[in-house]
Protein backbone atom coordinates (compact mmCIF):
# COMPACT_ATOMS: atom_id res chain seq x y z
CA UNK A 1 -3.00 -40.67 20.83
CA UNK A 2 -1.95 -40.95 16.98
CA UNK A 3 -4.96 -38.97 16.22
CA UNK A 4 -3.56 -36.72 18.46
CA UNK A 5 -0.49 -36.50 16.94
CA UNK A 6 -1.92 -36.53 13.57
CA UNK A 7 -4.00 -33.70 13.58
CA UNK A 8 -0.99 -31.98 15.60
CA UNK A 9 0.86 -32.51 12.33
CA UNK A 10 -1.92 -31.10 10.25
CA UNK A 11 -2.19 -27.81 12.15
CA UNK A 12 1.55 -27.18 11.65
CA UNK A 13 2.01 -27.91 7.71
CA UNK A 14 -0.98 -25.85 7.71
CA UNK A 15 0.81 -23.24 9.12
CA UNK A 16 3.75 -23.58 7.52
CA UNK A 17 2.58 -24.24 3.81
CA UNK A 18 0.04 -21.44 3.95
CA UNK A 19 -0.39 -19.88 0.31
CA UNK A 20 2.13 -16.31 0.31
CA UNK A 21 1.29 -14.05 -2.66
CA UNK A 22 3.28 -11.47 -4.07
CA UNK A 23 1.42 -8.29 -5.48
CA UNK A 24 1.94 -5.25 -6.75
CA UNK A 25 0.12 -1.83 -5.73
CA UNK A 26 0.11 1.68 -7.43
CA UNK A 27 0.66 4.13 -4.48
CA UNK A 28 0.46 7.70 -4.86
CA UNK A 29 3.40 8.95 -3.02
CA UNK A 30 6.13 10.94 -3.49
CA UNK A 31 9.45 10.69 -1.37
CA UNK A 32 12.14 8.68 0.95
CA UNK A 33 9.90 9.78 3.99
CA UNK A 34 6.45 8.23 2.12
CA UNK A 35 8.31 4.80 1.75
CA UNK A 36 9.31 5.16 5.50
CA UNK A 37 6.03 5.27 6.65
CA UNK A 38 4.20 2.69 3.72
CA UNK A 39 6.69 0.25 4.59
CA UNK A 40 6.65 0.27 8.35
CA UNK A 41 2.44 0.48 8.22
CA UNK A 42 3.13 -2.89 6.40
CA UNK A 43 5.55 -4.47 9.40
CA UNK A 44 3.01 -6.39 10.79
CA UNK A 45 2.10 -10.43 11.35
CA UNK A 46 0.58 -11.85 7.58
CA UNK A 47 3.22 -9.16 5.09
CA UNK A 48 6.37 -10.90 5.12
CA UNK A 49 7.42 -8.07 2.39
CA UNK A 50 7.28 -4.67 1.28
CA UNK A 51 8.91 -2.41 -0.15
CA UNK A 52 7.54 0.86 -2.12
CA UNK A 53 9.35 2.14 -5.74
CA UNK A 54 10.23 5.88 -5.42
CA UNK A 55 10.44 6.23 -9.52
CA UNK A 56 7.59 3.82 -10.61
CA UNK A 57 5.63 4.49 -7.90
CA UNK A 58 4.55 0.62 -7.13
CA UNK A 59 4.65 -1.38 -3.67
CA UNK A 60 5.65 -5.00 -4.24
CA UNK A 61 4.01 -6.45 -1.41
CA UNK A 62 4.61 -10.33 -0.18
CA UNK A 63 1.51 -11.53 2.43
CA UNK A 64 -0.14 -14.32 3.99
CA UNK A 65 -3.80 -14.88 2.57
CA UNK A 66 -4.85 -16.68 5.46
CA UNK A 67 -3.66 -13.67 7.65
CA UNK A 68 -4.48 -10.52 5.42
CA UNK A 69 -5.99 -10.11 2.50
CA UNK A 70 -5.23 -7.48 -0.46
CA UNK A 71 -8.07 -5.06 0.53
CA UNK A 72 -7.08 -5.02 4.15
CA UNK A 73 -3.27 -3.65 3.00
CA UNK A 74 -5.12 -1.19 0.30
CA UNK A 75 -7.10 0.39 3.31
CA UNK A 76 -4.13 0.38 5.54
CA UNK A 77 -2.46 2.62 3.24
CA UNK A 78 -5.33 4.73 2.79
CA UNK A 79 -5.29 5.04 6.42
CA UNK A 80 -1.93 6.56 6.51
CA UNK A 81 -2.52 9.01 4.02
CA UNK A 82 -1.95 7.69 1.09
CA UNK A 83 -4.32 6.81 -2.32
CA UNK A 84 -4.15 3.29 -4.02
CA UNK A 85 -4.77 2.40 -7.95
CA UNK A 86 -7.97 0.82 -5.76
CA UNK A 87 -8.51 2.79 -3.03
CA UNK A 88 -8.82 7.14 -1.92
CA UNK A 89 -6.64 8.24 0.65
CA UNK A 90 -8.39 8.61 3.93
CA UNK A 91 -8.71 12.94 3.27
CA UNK A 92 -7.65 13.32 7.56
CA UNK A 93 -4.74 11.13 6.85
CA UNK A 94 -3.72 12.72 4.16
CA UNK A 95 -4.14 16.39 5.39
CA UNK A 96 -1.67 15.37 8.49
CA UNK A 97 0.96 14.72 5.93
CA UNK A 98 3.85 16.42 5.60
CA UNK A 99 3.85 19.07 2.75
CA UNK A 100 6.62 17.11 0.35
CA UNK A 101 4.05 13.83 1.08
CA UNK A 102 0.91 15.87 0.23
CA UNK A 103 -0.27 14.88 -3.49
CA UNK A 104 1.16 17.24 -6.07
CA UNK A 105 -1.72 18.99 -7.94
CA UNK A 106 -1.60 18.05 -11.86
CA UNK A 107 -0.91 20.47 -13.97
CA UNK A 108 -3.45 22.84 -15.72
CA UNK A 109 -3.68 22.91 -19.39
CA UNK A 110 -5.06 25.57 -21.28
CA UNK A 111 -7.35 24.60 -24.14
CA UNK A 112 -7.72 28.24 -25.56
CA UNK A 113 -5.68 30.66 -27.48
CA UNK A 114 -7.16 33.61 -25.90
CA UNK A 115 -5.00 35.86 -24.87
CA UNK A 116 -4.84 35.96 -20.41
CA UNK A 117 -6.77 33.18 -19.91
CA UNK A 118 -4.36 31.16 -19.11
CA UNK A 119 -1.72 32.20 -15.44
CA UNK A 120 1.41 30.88 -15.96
């Protein structure tokens, strides 16, 4: 019976002690309706935190090691659309986006002086 109760014990602190880590994740989004959908994709049992940074761009992320681990949450939002300083958006994903959430293309630089070879 007191092993019982013992091990009972054990199980819980277990529980309740497990090891929470805070990280932080580039995501390559770009608006209020992007941290809508990164932050309720990370709602789930294991991510007791998240929350994604219009201006810098970075998801400060709070989870359960035990329950999830960093690559799991990288793929998630890959899944959704979105790319990771780790990990491509899934291309279907991010196709179904809207067209303010679709990446922004970077900006061409011309590395002549010739004259029309450059659009602008």
């Amino acid at each position: 019976m007191k092993n019982t109760i013992l091990l009972a014990l054990l199980l819980i602190s277990s529980v309740l002690f497990a090891k929470n880590i805070t990280s932080r994740i580039e995501v390559k989004a770009n608006c209020e309706i992007c941290k809508e959908k990164i932050e309720k994709t990370l709602d789930i049992p294991g991510i007791s935190h998240a929350d994604w940074n219009k201006e810098t761009k970075i998801l400060t992320v709070r989870y359960n090691e035990k329950k999830i681990s960093l690559d799991d949450i990288h793929s998630m939002i890959s899944n959704i659309g979105y790319a990771t300083n780790k990990v491509n958006a899934n291309s279907e994903s991010q196709a179904q986006l809207m067209k303010c959430c679709q990446p922004k293309e970077p900006v061409k630089k011309c590395n002549t002086t010739k004259k029309g070879c450059c659009t602008k």
